[in-house]
N, C-alpha and C. Protein backbone atom coordinates (compact mmCIF):
# COMPACT_ATOMS: atom_id res chain seq x y z
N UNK A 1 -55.56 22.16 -47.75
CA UNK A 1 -54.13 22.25 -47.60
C UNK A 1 -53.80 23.57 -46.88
N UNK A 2 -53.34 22.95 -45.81
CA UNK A 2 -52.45 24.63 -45.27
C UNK A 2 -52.13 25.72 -46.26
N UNK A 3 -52.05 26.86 -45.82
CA UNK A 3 -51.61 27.68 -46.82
C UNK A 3 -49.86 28.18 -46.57
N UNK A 4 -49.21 27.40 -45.34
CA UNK A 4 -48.14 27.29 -45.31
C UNK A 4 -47.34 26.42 -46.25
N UNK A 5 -47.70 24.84 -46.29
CA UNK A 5 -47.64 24.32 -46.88
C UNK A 5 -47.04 24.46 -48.59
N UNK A 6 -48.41 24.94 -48.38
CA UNK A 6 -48.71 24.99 -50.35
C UNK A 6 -47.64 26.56 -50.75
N UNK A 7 -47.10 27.55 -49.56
CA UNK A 7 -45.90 28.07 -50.31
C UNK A 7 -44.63 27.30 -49.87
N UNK A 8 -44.72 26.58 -48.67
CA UNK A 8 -43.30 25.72 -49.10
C UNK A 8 -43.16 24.47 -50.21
N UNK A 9 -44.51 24.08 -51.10
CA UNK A 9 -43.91 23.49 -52.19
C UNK A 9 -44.05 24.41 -53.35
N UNK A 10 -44.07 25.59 -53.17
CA UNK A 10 -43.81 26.10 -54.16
C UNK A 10 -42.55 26.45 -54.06
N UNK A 11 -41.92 26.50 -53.11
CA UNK A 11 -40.35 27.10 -52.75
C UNK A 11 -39.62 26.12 -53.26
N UNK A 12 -40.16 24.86 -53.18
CA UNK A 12 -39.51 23.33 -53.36
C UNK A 12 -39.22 23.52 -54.50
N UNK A 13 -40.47 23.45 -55.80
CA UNK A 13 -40.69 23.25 -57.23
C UNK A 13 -39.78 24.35 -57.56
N UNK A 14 -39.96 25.49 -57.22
CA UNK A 14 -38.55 26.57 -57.87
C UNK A 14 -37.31 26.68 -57.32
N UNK A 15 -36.80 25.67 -56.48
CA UNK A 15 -35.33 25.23 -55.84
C UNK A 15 -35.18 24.24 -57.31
N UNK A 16 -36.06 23.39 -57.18
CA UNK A 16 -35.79 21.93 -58.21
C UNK A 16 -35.38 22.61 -59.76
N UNK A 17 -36.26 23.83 -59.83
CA UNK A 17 -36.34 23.70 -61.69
C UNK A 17 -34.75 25.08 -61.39
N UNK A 18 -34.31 25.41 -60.43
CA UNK A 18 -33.20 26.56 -60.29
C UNK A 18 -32.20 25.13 -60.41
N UNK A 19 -32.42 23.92 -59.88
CA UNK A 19 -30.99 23.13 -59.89
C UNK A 19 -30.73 22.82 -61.48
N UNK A 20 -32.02 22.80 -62.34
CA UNK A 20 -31.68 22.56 -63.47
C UNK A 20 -30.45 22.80 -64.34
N UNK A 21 -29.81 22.49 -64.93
CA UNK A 21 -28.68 23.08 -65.81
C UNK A 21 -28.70 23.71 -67.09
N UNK A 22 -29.97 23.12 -67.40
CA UNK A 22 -30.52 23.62 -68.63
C UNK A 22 -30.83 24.89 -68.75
N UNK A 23 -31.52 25.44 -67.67
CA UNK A 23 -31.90 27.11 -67.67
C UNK A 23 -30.88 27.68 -67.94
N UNK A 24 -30.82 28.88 -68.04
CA UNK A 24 -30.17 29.89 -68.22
C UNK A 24 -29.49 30.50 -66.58
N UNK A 25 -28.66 30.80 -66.56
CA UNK A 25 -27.96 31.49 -65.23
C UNK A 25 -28.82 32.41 -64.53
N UNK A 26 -29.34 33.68 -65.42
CA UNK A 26 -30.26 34.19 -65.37
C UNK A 26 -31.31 33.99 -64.35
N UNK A 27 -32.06 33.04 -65.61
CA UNK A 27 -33.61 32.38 -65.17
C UNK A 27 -33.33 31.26 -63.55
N UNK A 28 -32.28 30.82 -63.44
CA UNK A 28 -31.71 30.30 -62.33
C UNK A 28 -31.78 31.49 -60.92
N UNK A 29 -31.29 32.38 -61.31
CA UNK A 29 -31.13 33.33 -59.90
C UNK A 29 -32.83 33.58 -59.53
N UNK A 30 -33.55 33.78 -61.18
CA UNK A 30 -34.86 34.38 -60.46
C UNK A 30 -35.54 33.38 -59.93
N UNK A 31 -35.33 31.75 -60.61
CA UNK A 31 -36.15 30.97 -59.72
C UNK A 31 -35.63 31.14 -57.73
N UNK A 32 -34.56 31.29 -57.61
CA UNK A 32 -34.08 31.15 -56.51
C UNK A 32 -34.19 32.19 -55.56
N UNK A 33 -34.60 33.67 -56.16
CA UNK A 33 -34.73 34.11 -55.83
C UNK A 33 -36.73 34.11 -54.97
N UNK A 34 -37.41 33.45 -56.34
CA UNK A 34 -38.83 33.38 -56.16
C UNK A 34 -39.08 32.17 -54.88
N UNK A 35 -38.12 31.33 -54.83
CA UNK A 35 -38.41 30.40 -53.89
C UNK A 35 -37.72 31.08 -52.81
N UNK A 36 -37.17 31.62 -52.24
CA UNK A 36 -36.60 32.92 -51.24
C UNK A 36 -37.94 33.17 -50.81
N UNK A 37 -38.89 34.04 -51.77
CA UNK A 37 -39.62 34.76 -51.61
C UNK A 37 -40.96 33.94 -51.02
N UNK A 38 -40.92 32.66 -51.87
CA UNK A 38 -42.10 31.69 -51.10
C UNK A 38 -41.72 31.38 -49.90
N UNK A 39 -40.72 30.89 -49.51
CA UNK A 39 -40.20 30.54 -47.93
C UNK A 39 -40.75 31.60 -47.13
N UNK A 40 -40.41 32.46 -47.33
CA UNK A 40 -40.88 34.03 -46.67
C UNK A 40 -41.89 33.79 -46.30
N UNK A 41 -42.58 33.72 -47.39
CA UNK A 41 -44.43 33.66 -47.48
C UNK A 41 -45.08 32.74 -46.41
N UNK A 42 -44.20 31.07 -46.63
CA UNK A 42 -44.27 30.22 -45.45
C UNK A 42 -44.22 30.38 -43.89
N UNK A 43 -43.15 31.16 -43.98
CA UNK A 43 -42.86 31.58 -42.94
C UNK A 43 -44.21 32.52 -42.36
N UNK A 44 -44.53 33.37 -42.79
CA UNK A 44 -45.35 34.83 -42.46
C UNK A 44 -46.48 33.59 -42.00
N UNK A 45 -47.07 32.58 -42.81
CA UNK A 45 -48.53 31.91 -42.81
C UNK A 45 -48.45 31.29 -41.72
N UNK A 46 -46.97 30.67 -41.43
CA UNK A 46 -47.00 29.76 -40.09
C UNK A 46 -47.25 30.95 -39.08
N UNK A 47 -46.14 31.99 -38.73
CA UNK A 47 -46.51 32.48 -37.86
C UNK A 47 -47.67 33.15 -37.52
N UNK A 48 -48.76 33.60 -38.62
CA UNK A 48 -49.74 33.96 -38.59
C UNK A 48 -51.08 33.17 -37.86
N UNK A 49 -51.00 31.97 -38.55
CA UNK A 49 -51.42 30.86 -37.69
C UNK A 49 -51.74 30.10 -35.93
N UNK A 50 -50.22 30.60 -36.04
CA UNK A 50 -49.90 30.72 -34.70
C UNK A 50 -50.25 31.37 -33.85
N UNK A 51 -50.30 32.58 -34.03
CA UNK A 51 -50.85 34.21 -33.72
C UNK A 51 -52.12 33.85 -33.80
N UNK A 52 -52.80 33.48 -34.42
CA UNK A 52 -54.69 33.64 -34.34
C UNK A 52 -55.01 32.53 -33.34
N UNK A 53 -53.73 31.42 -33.15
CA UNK A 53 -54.21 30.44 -32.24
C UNK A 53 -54.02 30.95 -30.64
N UNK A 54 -52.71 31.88 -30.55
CA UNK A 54 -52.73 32.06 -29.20
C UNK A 54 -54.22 33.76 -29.06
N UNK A 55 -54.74 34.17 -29.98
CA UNK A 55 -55.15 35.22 -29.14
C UNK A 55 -56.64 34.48 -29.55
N UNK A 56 -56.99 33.90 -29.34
CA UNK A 56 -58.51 32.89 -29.63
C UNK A 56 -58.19 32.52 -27.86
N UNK A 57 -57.23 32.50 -27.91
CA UNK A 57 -57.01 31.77 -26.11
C UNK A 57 -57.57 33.02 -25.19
């Protein structure tokens, strides 16, 4: 599995359990905040990726 990938479903799974209602307001911001932080992560892996593909050229 890509390692892009596997932090955009982690961004997914802590969007889903932040829509919950049940959590706490709280525990809501930090999931949302942690899936923020995985997107990021996604982001950095794609472009990284990218980067090792163009200088291999």
């Amino acid at each position: 599995m890509k390692l892009n990938q596997h932090y955009r479903e982690k961004a997914a799974r802590a969007d889903r359990l932040a829509d919950d209602r049940r959590q706490r307001a709280d525990m809501r911001a930090e999931l949302r905040s942690a899936a923020r932080r995985w997107r990021h992560l996604a982001e950095q892996a794609d472009w990284l990726a990218r980067f090792s593909q163009i200088s291999k050229v």
